[in-house]
PDB file of N, CA and C in Angstrom:
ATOM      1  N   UNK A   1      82.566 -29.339   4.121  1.00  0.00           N
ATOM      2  CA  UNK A   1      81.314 -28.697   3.775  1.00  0.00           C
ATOM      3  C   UNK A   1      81.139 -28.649   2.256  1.00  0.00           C
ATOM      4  N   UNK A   2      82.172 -28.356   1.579  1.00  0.00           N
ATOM      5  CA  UNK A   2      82.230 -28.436  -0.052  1.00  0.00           C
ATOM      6  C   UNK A   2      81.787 -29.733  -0.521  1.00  0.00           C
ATOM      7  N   UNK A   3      82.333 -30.791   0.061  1.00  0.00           N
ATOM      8  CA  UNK A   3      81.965 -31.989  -0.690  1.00  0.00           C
ATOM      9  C   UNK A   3      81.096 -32.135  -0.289  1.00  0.00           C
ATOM     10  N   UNK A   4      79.691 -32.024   0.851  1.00  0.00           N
ATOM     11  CA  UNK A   4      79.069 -32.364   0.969  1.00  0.00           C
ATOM     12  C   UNK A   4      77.957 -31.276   0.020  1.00  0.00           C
ATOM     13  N   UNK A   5      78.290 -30.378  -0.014  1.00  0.00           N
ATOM     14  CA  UNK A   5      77.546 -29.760  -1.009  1.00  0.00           C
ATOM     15  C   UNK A   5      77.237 -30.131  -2.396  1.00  0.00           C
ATOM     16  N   UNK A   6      78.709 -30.770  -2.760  1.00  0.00           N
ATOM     17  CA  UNK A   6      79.137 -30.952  -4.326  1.00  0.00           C
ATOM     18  C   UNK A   6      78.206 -32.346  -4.150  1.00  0.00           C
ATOM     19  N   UNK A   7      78.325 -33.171  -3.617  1.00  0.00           N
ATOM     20  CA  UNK A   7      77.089 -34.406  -3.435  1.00  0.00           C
ATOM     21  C   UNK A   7      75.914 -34.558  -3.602  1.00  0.00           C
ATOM     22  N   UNK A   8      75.164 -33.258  -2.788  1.00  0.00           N
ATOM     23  CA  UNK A   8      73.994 -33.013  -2.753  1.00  0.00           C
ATOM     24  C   UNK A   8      73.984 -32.220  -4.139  1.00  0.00           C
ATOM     25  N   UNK A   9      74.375 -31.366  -4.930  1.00  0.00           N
ATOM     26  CA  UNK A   9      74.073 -31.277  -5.820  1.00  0.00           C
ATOM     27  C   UNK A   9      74.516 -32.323  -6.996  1.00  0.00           C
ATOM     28  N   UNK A  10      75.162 -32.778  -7.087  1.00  0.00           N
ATOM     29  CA  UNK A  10      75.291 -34.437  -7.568  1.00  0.00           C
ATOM     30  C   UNK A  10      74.093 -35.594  -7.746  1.00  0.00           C
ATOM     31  N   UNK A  11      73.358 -35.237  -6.601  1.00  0.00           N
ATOM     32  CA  UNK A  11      71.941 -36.263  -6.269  1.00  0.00           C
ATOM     33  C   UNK A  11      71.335 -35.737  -7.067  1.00  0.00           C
ATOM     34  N   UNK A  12      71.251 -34.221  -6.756  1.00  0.00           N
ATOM     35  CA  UNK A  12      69.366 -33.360  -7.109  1.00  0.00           C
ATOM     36  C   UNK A  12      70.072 -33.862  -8.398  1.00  0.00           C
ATOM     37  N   UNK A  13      71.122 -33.513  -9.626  1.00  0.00           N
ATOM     38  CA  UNK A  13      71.151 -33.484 -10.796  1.00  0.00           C
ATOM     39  C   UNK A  13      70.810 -34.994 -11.252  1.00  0.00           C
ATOM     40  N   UNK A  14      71.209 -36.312 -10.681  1.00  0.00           N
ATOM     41  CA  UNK A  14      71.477 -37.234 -11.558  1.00  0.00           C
ATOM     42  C   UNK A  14      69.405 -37.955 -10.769  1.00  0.00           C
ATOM     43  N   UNK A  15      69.230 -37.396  -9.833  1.00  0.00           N
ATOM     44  CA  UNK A  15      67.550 -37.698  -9.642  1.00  0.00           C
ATOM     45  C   UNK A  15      65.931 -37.092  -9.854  1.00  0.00           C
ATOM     46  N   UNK A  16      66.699 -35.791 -10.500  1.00  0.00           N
ATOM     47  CA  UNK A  16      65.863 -35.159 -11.473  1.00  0.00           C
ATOM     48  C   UNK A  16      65.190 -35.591 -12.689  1.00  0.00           C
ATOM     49  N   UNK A  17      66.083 -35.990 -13.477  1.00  0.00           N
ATOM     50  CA  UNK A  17      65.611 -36.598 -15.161  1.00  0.00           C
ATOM     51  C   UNK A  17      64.864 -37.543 -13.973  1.00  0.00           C
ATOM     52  N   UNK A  18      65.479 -38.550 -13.487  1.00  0.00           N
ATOM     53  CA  UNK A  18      64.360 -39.608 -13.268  1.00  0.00           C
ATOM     54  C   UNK A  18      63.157 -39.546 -12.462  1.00  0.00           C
ATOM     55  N   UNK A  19      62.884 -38.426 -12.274  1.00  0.00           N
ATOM     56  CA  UNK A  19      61.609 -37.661 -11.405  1.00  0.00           C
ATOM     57  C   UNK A  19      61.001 -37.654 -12.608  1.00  0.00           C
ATOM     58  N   UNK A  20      61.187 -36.432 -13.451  1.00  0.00           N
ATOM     59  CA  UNK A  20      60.561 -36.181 -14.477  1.00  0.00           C
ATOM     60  C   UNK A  20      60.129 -37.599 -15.507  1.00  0.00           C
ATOM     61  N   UNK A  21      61.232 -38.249 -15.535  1.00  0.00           N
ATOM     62  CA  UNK A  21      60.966 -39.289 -16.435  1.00  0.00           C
ATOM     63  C   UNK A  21      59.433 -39.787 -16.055  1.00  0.00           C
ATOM     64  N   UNK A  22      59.398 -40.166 -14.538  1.00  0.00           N
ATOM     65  CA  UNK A  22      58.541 -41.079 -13.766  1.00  0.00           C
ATOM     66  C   UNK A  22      57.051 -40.141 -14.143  1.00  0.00           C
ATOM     67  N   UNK A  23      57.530 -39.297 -13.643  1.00  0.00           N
ATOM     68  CA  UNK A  23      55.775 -37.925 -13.776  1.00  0.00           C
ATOM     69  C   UNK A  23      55.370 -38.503 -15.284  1.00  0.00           C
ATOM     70  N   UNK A  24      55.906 -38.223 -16.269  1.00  0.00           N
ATOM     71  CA  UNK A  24      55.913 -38.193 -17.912  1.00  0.00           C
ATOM     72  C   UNK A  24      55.098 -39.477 -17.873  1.00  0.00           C
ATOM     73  N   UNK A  25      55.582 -40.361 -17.486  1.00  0.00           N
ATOM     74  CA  UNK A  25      54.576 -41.431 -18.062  1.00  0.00           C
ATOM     75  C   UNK A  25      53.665 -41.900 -16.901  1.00  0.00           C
ATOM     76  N   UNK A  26      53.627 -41.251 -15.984  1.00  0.00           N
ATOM     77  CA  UNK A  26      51.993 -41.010 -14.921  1.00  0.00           C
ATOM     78  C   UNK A  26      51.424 -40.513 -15.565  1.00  0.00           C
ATOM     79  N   UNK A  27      51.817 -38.948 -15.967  1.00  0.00           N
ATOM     80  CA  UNK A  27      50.548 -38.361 -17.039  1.00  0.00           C
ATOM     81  C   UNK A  27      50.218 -38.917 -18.262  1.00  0.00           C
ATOM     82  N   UNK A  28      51.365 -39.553 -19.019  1.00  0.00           N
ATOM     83  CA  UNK A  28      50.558 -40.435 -20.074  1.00  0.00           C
ATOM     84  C   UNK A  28      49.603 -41.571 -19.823  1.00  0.00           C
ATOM     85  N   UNK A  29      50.023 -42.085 -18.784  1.00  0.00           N
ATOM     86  CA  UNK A  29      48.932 -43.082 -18.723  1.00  0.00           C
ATOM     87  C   UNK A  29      47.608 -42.621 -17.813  1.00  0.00           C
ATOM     88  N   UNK A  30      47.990 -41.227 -17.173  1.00  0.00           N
ATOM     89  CA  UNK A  30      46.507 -40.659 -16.486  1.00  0.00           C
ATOM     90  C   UNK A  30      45.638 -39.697 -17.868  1.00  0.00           C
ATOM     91  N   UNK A  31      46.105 -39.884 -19.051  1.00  0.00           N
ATOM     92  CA  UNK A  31      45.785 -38.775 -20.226  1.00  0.00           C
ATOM     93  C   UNK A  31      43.907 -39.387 -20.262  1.00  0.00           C
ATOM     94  N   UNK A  32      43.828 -40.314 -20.120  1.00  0.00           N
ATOM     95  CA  UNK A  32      42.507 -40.945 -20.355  1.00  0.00           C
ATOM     96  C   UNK A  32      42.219 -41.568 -21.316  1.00  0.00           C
ATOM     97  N   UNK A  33      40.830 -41.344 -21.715  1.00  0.00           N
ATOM     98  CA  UNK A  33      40.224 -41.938 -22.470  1.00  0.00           C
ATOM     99  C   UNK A  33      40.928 -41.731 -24.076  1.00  0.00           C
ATOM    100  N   UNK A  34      40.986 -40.263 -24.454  1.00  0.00           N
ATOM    101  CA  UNK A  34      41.152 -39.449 -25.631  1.00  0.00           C
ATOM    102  C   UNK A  34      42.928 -39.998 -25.980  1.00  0.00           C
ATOM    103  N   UNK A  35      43.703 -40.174 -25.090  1.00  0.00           N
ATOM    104  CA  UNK A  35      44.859 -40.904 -25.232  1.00  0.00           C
ATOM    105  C   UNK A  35      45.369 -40.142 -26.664  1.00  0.00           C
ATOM    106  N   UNK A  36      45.664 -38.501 -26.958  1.00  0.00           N
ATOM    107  CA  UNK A  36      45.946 -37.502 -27.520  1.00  0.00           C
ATOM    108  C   UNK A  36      44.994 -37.450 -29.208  1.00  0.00           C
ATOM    109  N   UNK A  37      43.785 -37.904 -28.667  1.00  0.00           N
ATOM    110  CA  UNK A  37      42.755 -37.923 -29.990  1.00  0.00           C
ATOM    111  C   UNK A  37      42.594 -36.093 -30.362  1.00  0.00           C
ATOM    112  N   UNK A  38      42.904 -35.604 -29.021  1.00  0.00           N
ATOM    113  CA  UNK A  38      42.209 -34.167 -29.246  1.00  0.00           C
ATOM    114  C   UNK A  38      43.330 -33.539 -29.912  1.00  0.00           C
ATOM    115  N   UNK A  39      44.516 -33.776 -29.995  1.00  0.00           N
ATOM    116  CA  UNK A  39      45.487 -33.385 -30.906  1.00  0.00           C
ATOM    117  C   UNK A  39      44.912 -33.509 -32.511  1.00  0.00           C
ATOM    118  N   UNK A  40      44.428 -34.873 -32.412  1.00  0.00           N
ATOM    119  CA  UNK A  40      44.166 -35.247 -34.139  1.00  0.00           C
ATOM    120  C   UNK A  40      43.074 -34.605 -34.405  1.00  0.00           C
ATOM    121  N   UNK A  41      41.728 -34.186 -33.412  1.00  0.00           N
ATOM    122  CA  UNK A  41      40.718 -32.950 -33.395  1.00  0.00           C
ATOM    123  C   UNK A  41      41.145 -32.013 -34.237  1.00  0.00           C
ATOM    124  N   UNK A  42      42.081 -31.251 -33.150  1.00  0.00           N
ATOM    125  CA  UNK A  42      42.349 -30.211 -33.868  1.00  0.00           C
ATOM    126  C   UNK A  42      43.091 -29.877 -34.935  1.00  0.00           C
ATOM    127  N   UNK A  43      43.766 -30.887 -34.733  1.00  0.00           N
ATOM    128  CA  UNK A  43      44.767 -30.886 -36.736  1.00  0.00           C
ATOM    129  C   UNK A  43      44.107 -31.537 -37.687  1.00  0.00           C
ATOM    130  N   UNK A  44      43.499 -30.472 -38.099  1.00  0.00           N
ATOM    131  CA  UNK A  44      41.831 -30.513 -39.331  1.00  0.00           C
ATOM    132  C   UNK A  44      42.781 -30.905 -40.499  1.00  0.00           C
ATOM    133  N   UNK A  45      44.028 -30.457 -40.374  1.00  0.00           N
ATOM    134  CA  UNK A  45      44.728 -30.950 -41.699  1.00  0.00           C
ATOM    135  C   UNK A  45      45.352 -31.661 -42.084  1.00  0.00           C
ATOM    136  N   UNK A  46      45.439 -32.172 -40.884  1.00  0.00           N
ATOM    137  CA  UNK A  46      46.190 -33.443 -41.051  1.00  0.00           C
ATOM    138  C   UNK A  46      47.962 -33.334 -40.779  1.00  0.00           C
ATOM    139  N   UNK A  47      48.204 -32.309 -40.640  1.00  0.00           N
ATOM    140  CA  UNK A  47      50.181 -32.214 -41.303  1.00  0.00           C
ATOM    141  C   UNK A  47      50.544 -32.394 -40.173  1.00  0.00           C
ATOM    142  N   UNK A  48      49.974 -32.661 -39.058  1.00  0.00           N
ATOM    143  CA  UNK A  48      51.150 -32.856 -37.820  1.00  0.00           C
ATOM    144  C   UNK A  48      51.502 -31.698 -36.963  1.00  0.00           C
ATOM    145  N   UNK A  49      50.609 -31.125 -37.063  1.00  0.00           N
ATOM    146  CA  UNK A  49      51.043 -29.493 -36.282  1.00  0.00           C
ATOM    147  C   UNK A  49      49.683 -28.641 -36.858  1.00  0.00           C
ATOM    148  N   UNK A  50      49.433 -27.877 -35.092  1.00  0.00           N
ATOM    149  CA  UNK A  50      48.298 -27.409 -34.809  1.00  0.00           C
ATOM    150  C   UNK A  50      48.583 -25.642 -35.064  1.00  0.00           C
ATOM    151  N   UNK A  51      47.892 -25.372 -36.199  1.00  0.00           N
ATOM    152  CA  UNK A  51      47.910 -24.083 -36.780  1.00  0.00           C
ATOM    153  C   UNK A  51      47.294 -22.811 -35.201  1.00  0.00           C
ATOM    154  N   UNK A  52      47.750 -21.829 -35.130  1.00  0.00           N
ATOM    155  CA  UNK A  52      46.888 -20.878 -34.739  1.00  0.00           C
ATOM    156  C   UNK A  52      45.354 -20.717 -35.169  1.00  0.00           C
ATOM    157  N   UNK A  53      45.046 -20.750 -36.273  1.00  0.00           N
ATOM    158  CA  UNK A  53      43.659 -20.363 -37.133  1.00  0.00           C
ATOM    159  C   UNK A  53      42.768 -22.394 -36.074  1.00  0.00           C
ATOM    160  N   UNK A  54      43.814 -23.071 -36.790  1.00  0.00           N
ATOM    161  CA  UNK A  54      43.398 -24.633 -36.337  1.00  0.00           C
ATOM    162  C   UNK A  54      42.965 -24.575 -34.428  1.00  0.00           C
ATOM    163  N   UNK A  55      43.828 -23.749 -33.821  1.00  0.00           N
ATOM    164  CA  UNK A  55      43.462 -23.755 -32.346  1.00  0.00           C
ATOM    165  C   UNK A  55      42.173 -23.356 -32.199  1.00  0.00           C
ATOM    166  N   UNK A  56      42.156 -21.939 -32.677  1.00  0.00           N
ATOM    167  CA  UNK A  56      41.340 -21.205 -32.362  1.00  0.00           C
ATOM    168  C   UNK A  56      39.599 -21.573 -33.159  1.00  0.00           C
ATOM    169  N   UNK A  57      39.725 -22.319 -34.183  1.00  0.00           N
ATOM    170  CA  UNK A  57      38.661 -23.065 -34.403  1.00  0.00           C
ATOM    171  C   UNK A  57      38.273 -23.930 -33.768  1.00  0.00           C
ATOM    172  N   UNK A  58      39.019 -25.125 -32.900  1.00  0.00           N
ATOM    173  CA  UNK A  58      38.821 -25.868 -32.050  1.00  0.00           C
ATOM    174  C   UNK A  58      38.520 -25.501 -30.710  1.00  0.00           C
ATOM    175  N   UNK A  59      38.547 -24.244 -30.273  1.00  0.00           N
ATOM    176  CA  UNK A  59      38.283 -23.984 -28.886  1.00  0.00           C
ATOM    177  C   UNK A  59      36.541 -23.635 -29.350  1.00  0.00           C
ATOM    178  N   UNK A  60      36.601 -22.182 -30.100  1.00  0.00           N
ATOM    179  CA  UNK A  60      35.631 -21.865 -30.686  1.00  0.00           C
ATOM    180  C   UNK A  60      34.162 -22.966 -30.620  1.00  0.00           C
ATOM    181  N   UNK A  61      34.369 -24.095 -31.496  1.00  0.00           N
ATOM    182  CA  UNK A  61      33.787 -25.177 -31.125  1.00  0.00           C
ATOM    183  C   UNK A  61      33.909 -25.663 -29.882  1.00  0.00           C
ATOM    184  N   UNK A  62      34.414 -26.021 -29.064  1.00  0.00           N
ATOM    185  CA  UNK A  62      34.067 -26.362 -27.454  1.00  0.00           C
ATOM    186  C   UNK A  62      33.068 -24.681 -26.965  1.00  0.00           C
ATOM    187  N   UNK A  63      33.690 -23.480 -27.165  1.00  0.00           N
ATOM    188  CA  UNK A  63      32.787 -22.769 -26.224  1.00  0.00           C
ATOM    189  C   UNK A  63      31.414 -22.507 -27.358  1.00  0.00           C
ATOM    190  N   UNK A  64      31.284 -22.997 -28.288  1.00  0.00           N
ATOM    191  CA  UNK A  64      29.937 -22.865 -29.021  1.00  0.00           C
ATOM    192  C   UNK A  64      29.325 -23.941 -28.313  1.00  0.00           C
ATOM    193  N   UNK A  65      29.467 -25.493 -28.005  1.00  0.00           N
ATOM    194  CA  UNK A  65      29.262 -26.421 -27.195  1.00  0.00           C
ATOM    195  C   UNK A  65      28.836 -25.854 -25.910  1.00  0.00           C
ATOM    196  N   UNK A  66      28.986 -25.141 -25.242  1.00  0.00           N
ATOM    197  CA  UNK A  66      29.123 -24.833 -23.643  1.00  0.00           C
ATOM    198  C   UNK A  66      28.117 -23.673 -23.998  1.00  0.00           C
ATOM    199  N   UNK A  67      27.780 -22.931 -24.745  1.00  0.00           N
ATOM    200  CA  UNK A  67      27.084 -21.640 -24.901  1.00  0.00           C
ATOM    201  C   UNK A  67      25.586 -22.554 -25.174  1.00  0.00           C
ATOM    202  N   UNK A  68      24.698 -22.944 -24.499  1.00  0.00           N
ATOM    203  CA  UNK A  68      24.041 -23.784 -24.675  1.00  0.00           C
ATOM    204  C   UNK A  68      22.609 -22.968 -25.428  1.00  0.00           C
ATOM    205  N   UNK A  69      22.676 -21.584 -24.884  1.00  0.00           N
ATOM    206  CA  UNK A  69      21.415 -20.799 -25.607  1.00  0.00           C
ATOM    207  C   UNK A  69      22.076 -19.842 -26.521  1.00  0.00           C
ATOM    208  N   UNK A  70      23.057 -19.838 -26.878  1.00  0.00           N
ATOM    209  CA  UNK A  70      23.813 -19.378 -28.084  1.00  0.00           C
ATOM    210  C   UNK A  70      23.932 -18.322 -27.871  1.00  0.00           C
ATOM    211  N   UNK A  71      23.957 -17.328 -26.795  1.00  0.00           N
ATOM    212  CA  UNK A  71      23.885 -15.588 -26.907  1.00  0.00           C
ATOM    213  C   UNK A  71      25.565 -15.068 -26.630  1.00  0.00           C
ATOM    214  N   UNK A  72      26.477 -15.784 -26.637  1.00  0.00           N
ATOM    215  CA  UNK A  72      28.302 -15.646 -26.665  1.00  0.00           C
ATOM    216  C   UNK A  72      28.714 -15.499 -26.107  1.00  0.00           C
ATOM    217  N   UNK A  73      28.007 -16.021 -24.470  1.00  0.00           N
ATOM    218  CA  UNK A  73      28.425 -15.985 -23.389  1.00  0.00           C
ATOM    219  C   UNK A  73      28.052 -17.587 -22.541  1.00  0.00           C
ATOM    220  N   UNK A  74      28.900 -17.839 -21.984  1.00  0.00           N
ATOM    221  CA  UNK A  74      28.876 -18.955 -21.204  1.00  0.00           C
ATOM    222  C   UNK A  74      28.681 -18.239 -19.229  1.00  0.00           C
ATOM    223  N   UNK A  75      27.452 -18.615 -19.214  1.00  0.00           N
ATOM    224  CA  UNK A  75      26.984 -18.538 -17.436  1.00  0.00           C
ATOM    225  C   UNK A  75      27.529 -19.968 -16.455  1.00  0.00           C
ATOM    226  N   UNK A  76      27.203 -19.189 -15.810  1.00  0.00           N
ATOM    227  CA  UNK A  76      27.561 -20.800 -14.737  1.00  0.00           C
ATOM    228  C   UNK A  76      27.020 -22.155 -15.077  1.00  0.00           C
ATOM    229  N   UNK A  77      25.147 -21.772 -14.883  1.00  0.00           N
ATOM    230  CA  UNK A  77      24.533 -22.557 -15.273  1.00  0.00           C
ATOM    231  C   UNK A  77      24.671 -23.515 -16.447  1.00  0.00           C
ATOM    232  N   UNK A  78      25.297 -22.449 -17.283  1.00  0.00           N
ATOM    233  CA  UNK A  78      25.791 -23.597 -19.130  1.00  0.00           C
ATOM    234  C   UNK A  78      26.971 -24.279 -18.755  1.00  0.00           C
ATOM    235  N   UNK A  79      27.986 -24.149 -17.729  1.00  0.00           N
ATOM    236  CA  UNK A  79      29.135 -24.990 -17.484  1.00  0.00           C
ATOM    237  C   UNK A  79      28.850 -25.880 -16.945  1.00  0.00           C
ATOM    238  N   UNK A  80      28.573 -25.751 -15.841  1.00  0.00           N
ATOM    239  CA  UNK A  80      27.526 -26.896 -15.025  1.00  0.00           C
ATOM    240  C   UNK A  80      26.844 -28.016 -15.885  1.00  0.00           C
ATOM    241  N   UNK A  81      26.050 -27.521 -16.505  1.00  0.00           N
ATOM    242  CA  UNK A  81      24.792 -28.612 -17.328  1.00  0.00           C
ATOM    243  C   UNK A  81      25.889 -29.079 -18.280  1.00  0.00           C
ATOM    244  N   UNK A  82      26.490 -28.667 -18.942  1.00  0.00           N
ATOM    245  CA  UNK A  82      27.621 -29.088 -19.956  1.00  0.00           C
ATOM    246  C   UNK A  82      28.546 -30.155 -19.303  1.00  0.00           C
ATOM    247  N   UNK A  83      28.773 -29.795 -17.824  1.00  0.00           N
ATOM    248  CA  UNK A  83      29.953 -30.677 -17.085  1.00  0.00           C
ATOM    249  C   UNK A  83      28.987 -31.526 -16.675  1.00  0.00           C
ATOM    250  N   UNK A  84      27.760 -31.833 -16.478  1.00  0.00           N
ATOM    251  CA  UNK A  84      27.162 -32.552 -16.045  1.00  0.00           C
ATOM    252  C   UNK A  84      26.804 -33.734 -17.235  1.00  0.00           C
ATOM    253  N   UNK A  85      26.392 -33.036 -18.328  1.00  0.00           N
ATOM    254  CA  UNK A  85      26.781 -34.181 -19.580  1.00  0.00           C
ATOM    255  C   UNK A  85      28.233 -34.557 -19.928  1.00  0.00           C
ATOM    256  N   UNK A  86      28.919 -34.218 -19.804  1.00  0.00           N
ATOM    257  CA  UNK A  86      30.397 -34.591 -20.135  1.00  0.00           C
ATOM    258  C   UNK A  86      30.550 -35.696 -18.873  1.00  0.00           C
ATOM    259  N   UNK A  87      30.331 -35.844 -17.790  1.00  0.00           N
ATOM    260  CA  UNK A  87      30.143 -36.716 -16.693  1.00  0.00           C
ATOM    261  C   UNK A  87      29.392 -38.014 -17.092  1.00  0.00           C
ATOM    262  N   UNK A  88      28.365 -37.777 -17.322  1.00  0.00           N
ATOM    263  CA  UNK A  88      27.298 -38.879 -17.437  1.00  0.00           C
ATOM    264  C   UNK A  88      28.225 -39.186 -19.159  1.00  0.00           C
ATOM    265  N   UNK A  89      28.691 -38.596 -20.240  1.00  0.00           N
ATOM    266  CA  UNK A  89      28.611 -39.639 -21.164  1.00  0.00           C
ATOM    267  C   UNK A  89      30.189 -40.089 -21.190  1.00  0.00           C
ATOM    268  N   UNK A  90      31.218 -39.445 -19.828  1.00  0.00           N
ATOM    269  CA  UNK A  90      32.325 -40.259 -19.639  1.00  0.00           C
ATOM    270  C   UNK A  90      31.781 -41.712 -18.995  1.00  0.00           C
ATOM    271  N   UNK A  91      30.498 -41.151 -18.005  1.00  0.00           N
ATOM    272  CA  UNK A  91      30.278 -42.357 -16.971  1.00  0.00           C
ATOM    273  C   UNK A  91      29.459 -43.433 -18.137  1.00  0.00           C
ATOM    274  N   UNK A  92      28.669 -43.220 -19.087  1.00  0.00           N
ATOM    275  CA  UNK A  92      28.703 -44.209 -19.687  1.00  0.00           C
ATOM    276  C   UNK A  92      29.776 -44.860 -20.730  1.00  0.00           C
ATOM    277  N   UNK A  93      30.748 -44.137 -21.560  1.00  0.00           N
ATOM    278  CA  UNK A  93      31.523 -44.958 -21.681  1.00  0.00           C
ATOM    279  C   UNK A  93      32.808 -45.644 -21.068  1.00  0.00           C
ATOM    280  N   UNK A  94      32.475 -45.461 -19.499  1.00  0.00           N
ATOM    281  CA  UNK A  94      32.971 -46.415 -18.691  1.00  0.00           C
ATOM    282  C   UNK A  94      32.374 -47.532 -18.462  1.00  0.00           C
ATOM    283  N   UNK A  95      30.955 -47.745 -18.373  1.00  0.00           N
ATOM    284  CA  UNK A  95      30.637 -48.547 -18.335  1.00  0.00           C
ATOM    285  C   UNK A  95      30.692 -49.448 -19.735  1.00  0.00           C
ATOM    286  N   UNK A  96      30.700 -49.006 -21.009  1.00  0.00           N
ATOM    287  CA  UNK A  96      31.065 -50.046 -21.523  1.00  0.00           C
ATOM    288  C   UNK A  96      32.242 -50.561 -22.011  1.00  0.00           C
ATOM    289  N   UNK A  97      33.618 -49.553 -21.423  1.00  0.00           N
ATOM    290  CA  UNK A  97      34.307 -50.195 -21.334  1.00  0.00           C
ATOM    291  C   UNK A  97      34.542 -51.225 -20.248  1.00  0.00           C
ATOM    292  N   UNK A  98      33.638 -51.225 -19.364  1.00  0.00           N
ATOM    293  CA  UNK A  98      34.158 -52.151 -18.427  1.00  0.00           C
ATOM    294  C   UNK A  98      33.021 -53.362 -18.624  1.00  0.00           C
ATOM    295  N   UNK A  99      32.037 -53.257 -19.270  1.00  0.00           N
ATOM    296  CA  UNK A  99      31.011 -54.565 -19.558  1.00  0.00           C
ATOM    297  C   UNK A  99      32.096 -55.309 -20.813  1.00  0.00           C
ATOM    298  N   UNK A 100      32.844 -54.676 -21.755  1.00  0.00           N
ATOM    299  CA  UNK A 100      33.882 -55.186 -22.468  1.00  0.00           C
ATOM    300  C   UNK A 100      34.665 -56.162 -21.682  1.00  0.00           C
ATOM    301  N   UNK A 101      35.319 -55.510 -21.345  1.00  0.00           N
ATOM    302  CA  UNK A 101      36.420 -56.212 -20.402  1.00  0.00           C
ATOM    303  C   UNK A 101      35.814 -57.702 -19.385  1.00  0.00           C
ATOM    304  N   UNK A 102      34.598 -57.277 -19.058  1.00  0.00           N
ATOM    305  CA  UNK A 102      33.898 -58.648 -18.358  1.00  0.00           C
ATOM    306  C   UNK A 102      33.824 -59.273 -19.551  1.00  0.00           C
ATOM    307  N   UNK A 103      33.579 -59.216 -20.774  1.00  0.00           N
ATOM    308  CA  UNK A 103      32.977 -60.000 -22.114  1.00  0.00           C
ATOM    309  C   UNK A 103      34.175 -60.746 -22.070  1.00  0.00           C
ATOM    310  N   UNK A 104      35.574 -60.109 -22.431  1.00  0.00           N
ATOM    311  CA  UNK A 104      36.141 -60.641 -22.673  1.00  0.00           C
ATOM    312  C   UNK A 104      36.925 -61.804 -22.197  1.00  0.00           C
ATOM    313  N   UNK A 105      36.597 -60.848 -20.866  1.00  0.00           N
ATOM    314  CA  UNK A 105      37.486 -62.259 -19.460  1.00  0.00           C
ATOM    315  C   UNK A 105      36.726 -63.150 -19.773  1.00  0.00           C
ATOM    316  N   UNK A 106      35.286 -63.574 -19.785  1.00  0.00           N
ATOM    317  CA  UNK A 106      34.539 -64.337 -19.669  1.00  0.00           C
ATOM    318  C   UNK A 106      34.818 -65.220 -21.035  1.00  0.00           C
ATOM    319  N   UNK A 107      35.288 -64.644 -21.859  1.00  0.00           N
ATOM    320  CA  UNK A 107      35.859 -65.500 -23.508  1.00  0.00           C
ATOM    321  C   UNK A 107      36.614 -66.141 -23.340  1.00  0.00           C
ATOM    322  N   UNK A 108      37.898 -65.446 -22.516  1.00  0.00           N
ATOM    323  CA  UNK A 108      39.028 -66.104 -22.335  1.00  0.00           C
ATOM    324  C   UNK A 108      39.302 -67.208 -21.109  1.00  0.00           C
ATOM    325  N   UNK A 109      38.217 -66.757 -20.324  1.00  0.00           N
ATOM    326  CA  UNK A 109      38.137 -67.699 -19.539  1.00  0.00           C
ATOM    327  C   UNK A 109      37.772 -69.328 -19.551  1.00  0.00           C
ATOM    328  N   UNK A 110      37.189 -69.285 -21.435  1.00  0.00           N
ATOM    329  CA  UNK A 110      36.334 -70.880 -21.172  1.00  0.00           C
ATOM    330  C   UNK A 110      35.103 -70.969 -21.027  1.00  0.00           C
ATOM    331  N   UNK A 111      34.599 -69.774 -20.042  1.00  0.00           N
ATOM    332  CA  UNK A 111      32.959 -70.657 -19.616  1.00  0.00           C
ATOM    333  C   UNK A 111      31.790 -69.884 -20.885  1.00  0.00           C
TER     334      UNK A 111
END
């Protein structure tokens, strides 16, 4: 019963890192479009590290964005219409990334 224990914890340890490993770069490559631009957003200063004052200016700006009649509150209705443009101008720059990608096949293709 011991060794079979000492085994099974043997597995979980040496198939863990490589779980995690595997997730780590699913989410990097599911990160999207921004591919950690919003990091460089918010580091207004450039040094490589996102200040408290630096966060909190950067959110600030997203919920000034979302507060669409400016009174310092965000309703349903302003999330909605906000998520509804954030939709349409992901869905258009999908489309031109993907009229790209036809351009290009079509370059490389010869015709």
């Amino acid at each position: 019963m011991r060794k079979i224990l000492m085994l099974t914890a043997l597995a979980v340890v040496l198939g863990v890192p490589a779980a995690f490993a595997e997730e780590g770069s699913d989410k990097a490559h599911k990160r999207g479009h921004h591919k950690g631009k919003m990091f460089e957003k918010a580091d207004t200063d450039g040094n490589g590290s996102i200040s408290k004052a630096e966060f909190s200016d950067f959110h600030n700006k997203i919920f000034d964005k979302m507060d669409v009649d400016g009174d310092g509150q965000i309703t349903r209705e302003e999330q909605k219409k906000r998520r509804e443009e954030w939709k349409e101008k992901r869905g258009d720059r999908r489309e031109k990334r993907q009229e790209r990608r036809e351009d290009h096949s079509e370059d490389s293709s010869g015709e």
